[in-house]
Protein backbone atom coordinates (compact mmCIF):
# COMPACT_ATOMS: atom_id res chain seq x y z
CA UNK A 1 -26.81 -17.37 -12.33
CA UNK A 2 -23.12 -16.75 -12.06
CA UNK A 3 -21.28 -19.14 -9.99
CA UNK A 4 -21.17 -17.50 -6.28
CA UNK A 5 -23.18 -14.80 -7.43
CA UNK A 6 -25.82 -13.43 -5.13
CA UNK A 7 -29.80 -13.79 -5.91
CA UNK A 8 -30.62 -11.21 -8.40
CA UNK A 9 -27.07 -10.77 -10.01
CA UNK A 10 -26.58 -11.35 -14.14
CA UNK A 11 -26.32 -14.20 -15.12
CA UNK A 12 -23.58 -15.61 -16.42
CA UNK A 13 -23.87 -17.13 -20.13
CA UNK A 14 -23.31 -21.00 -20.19
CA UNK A 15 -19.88 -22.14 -21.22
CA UNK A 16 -21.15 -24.97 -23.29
CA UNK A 17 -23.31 -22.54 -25.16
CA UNK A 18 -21.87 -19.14 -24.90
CA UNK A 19 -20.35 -16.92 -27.77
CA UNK A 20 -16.89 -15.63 -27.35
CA UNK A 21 -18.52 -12.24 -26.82
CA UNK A 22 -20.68 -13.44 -23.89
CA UNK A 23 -18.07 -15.14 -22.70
CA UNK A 24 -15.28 -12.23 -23.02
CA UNK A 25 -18.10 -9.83 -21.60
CA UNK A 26 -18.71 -12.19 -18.44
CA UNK A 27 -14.77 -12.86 -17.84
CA UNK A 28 -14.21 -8.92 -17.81
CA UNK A 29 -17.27 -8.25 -15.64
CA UNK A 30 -15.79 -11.03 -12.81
CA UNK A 31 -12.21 -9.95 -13.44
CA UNK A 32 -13.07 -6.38 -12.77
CA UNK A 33 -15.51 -7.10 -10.01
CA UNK A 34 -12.68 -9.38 -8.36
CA UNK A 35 -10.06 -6.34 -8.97
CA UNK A 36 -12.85 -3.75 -6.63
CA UNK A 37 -13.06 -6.41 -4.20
CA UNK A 38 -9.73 -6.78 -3.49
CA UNK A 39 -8.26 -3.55 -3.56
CA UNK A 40 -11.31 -2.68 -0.60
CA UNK A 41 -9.80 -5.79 0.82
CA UNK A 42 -6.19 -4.16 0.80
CA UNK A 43 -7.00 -0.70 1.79
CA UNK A 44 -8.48 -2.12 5.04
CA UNK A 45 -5.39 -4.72 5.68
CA UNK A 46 -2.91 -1.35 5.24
CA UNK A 47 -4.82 0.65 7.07
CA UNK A 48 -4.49 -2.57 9.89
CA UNK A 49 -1.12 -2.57 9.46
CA UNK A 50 -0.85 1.32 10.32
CA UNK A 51 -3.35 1.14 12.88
CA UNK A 52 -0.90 -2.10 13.98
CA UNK A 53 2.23 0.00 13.87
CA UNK A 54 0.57 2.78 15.97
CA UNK A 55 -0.52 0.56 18.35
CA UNK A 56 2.99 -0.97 18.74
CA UNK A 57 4.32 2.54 19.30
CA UNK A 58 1.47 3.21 21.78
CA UNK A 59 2.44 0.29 23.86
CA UNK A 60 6.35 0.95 23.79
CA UNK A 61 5.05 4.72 25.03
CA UNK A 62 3.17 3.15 27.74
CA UNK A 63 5.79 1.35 28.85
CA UNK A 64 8.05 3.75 29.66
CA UNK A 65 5.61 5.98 31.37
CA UNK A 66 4.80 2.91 33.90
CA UNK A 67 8.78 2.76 34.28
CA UNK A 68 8.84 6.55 34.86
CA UNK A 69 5.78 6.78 37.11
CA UNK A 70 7.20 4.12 39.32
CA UNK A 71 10.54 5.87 39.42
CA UNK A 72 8.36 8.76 40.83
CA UNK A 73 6.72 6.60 43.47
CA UNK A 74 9.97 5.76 44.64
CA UNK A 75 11.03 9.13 44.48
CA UNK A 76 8.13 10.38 46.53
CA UNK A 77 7.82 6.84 48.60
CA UNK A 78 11.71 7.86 49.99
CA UNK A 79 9.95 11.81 51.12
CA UNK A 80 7.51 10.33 52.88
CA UNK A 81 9.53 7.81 54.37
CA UNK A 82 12.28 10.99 56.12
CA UNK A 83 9.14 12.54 56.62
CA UNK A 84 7.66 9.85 58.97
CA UNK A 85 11.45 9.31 60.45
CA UNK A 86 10.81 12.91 62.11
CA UNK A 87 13.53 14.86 59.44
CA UNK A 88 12.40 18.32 60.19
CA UNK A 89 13.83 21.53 59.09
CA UNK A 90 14.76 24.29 61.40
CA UNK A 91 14.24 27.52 59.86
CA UNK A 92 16.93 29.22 58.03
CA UNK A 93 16.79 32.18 60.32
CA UNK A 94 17.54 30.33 63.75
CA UNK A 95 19.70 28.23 61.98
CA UNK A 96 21.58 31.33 60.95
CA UNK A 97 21.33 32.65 64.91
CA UNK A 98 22.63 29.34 66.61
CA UNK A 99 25.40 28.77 64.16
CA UNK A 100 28.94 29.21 65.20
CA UNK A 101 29.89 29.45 61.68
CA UNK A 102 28.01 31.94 59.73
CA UNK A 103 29.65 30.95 56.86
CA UNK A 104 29.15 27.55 56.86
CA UNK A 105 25.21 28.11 57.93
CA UNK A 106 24.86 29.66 55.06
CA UNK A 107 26.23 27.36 52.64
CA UNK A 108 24.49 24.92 54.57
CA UNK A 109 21.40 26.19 53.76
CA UNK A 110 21.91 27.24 49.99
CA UNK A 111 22.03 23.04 49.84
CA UNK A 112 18.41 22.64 51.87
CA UNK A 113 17.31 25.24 49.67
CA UNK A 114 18.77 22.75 46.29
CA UNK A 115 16.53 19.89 48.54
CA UNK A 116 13.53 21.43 48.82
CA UNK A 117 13.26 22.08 44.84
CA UNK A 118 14.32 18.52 44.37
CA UNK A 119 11.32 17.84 46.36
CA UNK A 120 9.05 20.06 44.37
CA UNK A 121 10.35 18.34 41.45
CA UNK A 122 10.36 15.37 42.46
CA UNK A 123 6.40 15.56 43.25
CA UNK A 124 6.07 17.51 39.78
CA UNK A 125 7.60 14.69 38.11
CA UNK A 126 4.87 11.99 39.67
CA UNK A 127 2.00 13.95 38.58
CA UNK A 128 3.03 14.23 35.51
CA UNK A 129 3.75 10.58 35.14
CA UNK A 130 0.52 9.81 36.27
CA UNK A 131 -0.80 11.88 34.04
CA UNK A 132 0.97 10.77 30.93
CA UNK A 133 0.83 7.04 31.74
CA UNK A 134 -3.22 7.63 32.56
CA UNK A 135 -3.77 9.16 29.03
CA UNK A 136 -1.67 6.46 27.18
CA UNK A 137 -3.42 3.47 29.16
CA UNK A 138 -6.87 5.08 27.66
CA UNK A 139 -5.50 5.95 24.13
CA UNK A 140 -4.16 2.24 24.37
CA UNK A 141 -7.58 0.89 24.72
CA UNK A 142 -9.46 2.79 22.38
CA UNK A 143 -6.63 1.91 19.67
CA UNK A 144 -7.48 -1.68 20.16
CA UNK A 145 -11.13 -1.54 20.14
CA UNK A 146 -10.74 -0.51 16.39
CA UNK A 147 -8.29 -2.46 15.85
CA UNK A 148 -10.68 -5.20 16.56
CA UNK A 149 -13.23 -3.59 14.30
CA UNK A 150 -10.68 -3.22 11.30
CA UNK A 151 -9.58 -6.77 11.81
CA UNK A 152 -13.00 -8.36 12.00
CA UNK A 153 -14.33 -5.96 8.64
CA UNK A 154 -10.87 -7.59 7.07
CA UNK A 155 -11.95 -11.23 7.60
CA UNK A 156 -15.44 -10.17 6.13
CA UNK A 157 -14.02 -8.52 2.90
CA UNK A 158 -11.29 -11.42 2.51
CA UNK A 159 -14.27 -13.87 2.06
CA UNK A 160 -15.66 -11.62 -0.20
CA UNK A 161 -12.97 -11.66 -2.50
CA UNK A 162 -12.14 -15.33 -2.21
CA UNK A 163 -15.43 -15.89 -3.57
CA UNK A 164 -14.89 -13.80 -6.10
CA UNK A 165 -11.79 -15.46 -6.96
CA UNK A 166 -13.75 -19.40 -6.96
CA UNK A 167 -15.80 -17.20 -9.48
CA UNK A 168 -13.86 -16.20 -11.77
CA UNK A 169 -11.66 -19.72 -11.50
CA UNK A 170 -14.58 -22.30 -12.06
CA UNK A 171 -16.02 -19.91 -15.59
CA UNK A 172 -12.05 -20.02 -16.78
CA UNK A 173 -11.25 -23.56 -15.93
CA UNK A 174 -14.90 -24.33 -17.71
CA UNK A 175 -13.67 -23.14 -20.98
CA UNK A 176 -12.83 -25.38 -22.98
CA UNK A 177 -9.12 -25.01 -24.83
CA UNK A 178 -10.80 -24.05 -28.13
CA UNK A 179 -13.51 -21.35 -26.46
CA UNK A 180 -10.23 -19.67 -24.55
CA UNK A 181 -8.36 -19.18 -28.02
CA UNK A 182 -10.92 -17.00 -29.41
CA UNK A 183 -11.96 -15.11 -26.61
CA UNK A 184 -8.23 -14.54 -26.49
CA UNK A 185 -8.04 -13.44 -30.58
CA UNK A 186 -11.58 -11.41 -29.65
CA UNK A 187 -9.88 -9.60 -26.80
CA UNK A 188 -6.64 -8.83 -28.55
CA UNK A 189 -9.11 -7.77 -31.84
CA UNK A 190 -10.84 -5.29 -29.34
CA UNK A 191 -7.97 -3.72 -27.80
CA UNK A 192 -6.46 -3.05 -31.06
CA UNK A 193 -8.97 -1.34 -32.35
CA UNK A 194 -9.24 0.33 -28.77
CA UNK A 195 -6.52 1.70 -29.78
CA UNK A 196 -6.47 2.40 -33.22
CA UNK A 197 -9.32 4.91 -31.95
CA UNK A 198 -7.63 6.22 -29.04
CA UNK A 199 -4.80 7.67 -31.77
CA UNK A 200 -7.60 8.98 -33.94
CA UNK A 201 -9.89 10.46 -31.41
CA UNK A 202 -5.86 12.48 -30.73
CA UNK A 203 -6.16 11.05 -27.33
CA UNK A 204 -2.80 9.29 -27.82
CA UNK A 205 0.15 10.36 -29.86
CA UNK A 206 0.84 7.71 -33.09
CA UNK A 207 4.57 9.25 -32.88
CA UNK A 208 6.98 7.44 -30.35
CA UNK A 209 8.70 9.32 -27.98
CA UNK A 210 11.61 8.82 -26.18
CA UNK A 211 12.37 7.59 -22.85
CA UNK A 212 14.75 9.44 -19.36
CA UNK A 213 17.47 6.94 -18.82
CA UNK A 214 15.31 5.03 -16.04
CA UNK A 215 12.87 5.02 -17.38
CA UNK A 216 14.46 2.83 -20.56
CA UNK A 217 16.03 0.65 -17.29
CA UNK A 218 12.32 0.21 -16.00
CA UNK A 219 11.18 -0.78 -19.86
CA UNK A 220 13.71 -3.00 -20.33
CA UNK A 221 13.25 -4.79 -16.95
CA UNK A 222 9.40 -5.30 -17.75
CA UNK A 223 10.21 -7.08 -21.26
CA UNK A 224 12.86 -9.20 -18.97
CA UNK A 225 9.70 -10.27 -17.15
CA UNK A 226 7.07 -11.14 -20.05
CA UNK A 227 6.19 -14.88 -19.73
CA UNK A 228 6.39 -15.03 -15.86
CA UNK A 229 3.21 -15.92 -14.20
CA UNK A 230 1.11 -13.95 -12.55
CA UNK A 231 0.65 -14.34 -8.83
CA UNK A 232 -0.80 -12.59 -6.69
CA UNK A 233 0.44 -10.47 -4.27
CA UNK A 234 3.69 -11.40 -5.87
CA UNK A 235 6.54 -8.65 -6.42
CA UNK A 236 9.31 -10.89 -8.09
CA UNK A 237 11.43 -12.14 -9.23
CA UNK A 238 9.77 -15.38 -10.38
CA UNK A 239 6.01 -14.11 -10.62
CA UNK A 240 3.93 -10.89 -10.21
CA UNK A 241 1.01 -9.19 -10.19
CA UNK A 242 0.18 -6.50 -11.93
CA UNK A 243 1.66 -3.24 -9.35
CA UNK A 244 4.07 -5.66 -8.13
CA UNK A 245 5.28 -5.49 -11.78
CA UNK A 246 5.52 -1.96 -12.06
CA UNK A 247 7.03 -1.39 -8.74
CA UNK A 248 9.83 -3.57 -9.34
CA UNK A 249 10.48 -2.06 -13.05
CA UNK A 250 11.30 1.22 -11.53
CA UNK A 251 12.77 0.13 -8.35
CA UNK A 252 15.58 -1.64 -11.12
CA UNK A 253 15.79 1.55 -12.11
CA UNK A 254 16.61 3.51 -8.84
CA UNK A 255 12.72 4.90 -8.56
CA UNK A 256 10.56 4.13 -5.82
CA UNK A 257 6.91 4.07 -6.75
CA UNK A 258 4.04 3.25 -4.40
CA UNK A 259 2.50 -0.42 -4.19
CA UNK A 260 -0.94 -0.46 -5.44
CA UNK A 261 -2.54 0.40 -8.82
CA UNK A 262 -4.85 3.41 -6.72
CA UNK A 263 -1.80 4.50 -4.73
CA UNK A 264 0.40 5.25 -7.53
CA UNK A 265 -2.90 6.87 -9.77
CA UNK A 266 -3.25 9.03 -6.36
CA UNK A 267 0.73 9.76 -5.84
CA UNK A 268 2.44 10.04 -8.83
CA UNK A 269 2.72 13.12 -11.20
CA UNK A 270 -0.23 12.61 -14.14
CA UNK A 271 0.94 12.83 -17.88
CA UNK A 272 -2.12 13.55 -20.61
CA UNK A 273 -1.95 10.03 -22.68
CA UNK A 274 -0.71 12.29 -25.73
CA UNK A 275 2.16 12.63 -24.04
CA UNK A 276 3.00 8.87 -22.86
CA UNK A 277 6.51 7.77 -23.54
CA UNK A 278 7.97 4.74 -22.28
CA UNK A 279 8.65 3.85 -18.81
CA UNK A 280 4.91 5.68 -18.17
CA UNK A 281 2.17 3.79 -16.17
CA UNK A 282 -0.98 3.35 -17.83
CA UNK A 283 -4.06 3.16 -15.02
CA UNK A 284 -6.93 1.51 -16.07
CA UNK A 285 -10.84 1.09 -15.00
CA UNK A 286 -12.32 4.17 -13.00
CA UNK A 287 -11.46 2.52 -9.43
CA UNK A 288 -7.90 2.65 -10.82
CA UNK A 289 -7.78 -1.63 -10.33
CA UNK A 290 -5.38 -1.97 -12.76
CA UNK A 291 -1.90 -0.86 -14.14
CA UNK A 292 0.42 -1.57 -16.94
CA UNK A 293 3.98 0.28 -18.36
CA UNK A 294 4.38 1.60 -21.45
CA UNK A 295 6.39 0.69 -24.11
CA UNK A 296 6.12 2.90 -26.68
CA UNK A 297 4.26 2.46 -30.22
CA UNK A 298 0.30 1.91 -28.34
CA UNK A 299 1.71 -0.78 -26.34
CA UNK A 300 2.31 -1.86 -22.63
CA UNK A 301 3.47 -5.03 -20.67
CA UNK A 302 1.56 -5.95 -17.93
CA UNK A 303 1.08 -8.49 -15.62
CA UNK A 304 -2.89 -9.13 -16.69
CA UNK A 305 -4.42 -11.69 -14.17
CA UNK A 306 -4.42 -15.13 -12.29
CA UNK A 307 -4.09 -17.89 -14.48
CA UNK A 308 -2.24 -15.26 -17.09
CA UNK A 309 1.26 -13.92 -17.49
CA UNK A 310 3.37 -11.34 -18.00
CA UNK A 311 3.12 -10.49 -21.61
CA UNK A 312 2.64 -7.09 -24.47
CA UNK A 313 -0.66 -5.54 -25.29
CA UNK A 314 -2.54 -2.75 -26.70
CA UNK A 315 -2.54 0.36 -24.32
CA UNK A 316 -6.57 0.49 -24.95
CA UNK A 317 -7.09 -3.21 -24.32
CA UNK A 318 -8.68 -2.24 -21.06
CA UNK A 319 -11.00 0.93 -20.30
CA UNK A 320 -7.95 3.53 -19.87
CA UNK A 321 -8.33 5.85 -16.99
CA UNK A 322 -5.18 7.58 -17.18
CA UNK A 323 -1.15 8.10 -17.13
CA UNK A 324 1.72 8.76 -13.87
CA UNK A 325 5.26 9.62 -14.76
CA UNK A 326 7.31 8.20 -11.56
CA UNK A 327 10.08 10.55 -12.86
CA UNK A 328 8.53 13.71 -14.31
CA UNK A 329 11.76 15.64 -14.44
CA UNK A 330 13.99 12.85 -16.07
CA UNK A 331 16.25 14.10 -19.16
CA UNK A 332 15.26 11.95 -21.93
CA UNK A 333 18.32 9.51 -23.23
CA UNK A 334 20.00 10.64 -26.35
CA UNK A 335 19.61 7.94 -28.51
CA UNK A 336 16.45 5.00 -27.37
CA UNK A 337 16.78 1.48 -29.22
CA UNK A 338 13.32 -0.28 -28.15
CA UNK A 339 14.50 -3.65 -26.65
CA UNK A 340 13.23 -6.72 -28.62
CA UNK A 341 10.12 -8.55 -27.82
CA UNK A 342 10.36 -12.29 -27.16
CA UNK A 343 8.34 -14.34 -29.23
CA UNK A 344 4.72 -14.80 -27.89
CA UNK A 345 4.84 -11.62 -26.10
CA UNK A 346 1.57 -10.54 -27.26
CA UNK A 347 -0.66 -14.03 -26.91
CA UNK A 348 -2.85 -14.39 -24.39
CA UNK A 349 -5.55 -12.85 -22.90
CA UNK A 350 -5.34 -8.78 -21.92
CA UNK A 351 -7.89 -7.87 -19.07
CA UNK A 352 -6.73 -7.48 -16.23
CA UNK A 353 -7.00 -5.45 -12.69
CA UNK A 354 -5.02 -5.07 -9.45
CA UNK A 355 -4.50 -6.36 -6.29
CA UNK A 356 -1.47 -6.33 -4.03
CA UNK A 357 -1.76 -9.59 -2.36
CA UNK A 358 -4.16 -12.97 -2.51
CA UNK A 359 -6.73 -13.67 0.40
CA UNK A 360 -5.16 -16.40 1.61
CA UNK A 361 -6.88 -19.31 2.45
């Protein structure tokens, strides 16, 4: 059985005894099962933090409606108060009869009149503090009941993915230096010929295009990267992982892009994979787990996974769901010089997936 798995999963082929392809198959199985578990992981913790944020904003609302609604007291506490003193108003006809001063009667009472709204108001205002701070108080509690809920579910799907995580650690660090090698040269054998079908098939374009002007600034930050270790959670500049990567390439380049592998599949303008030019970002598995930039030529530069790092592969080396353009109505540069590769951009292994931060322990 595979380490940490649960009764009934595969199981996973014995280092000691295992061929590269049973090992290569069992590494992307974990690897991608890791990448679902944390991005359900992640989605929860944002929508936390939202729920968080809202919360916040709840209680700052709350607060001020207690302020106002005790203003109001006051307010009414200082009617009741003249009220009890015996303040009584004489009507505004006798007061009109008895006055020596017609004039001034009536002026007099054009300022009652101005007191007796202020008293309406006043009473207006209460209610409606009462009201407002009533609704708030309940909205307040209901906020952080599921708050609670979305914390607790959190906890539960952070242990599921450091488990998943201890998995796919103890089956690498089992591997012996030799065994890594070829599933390494078997990978990279795969996702070149991943590729070389992709172009036939016509589902990507053997010509190489040019890239918009930030797009070549995005490109050429990536290659800066390659050799940097992949961390996760990590958005630079000494490590990333893999939509950290691509976040920061474009953000060098005066583009925002979302943080996540799913949120920039969901966000960002798609491009048919015919049509990929540089700068591009390649999603990858059908949960969208996993995201790369393209260079041009069938190949990307991606962060791939932990224990990996930043490095070049083939655009097919993992199951290629689709492409986003972060800035679909770029003019393309007149003249593009790819930037050179450093050497061993391309070893090392090529799966990878996404996550936007580790479960910490």
């Amino acid at each position: 059985m595979a380490l940490g798995a649960a009764p009934g999963a595969p199981a996973a082929p014995d280092p000691a005894g295992g061929s590269p392809a049973q090992l290569l198959t069992e590494l992307q199985r974990l690897h991608r099962e890791l990448g679902e578990a944390t991005e359900t992981y992640q989605a929860t913790a944002r929508t936390l933090a939202e729920r968080r944020a809202r919360n916040k904003r709840l209680g700052t609302g709350l607060a001020k409606a207690r302020v106002a609604l005790a203003e109001g007291r006051d307010a009414a506490g200082q009617l009741a108060r003249r009220q009890y003193q015996g303040v009584v108003e004489v009507s505004p006809t006798l007061r009109l009869l008895l006055a020596a001063d017609a004039q001034g009667a009536l002026d007099q009472e054009h300022v009652l009149r101005r007191a007796a709204r202020d008293r309406v108001a006043t009473v207006e205002r209460l209610t409606a503090a009462e009201r407002r701070a009533s609704g708030l108080a309940r909205q307040a509690r209901a906020a952080l009941d599921e708050e609670q809920v979305l914390a607790a579910r959190q906890r539960a799907q952070h242990q599921a993915a450091r488990e998943k995580l201890d998995e796919v650690t103890a089956l690498v660090s089992s591997l012996s230096p030799d065994q890594l090698a070829e599933v390494d040269g078997l990978e990279a054998e795969r996702g070149e010929e991943a590729g070389r079908n992709l172009v036939a098939a016509g589902g990507l374009s053997s010509a190489s295009a040019v890239p918009t002007r930030r797009g070549e600034r995005a490109v050429r930050f990536a290659v800066d990267q390659i050799g940097k270790p992949y961390v996760w959670g990590a958005e630079g500049p000494d490590s990333y992982d893999c939509s950290g990567l691509t976040q920061r390439a474009w953000a060098s380049a005066g583009t925002g892009v979302p943080r996540t592998s799913q949120e920039q599949w969901a966000e960002l303008d798609r491009v048919p994979l015919r049509q990929l030019r540089p700068g591009d970002l390649v999603v990858y598995f059908p949960e969208a787990t996993h995201v790369a930039l393209y260079l041009g030529d069938g190949l990307v530069v991606h962060a791939p996974r932990p224990g990996a790092a930043v490095k070049v592969s083939p655009v097919a080396a993992n199951p290629v769901l689709g492409a986003v353009r972060p800035d679909p109505d770029g003019p393309p540069v007149p003249e593009y010089e790819p930037p050179t590769l450093p050497e061993g951009a391309r070893e090392g292994s090529d799966t990878g997936y996404a996550q936007k931060a580790a479960p910490e322990s």
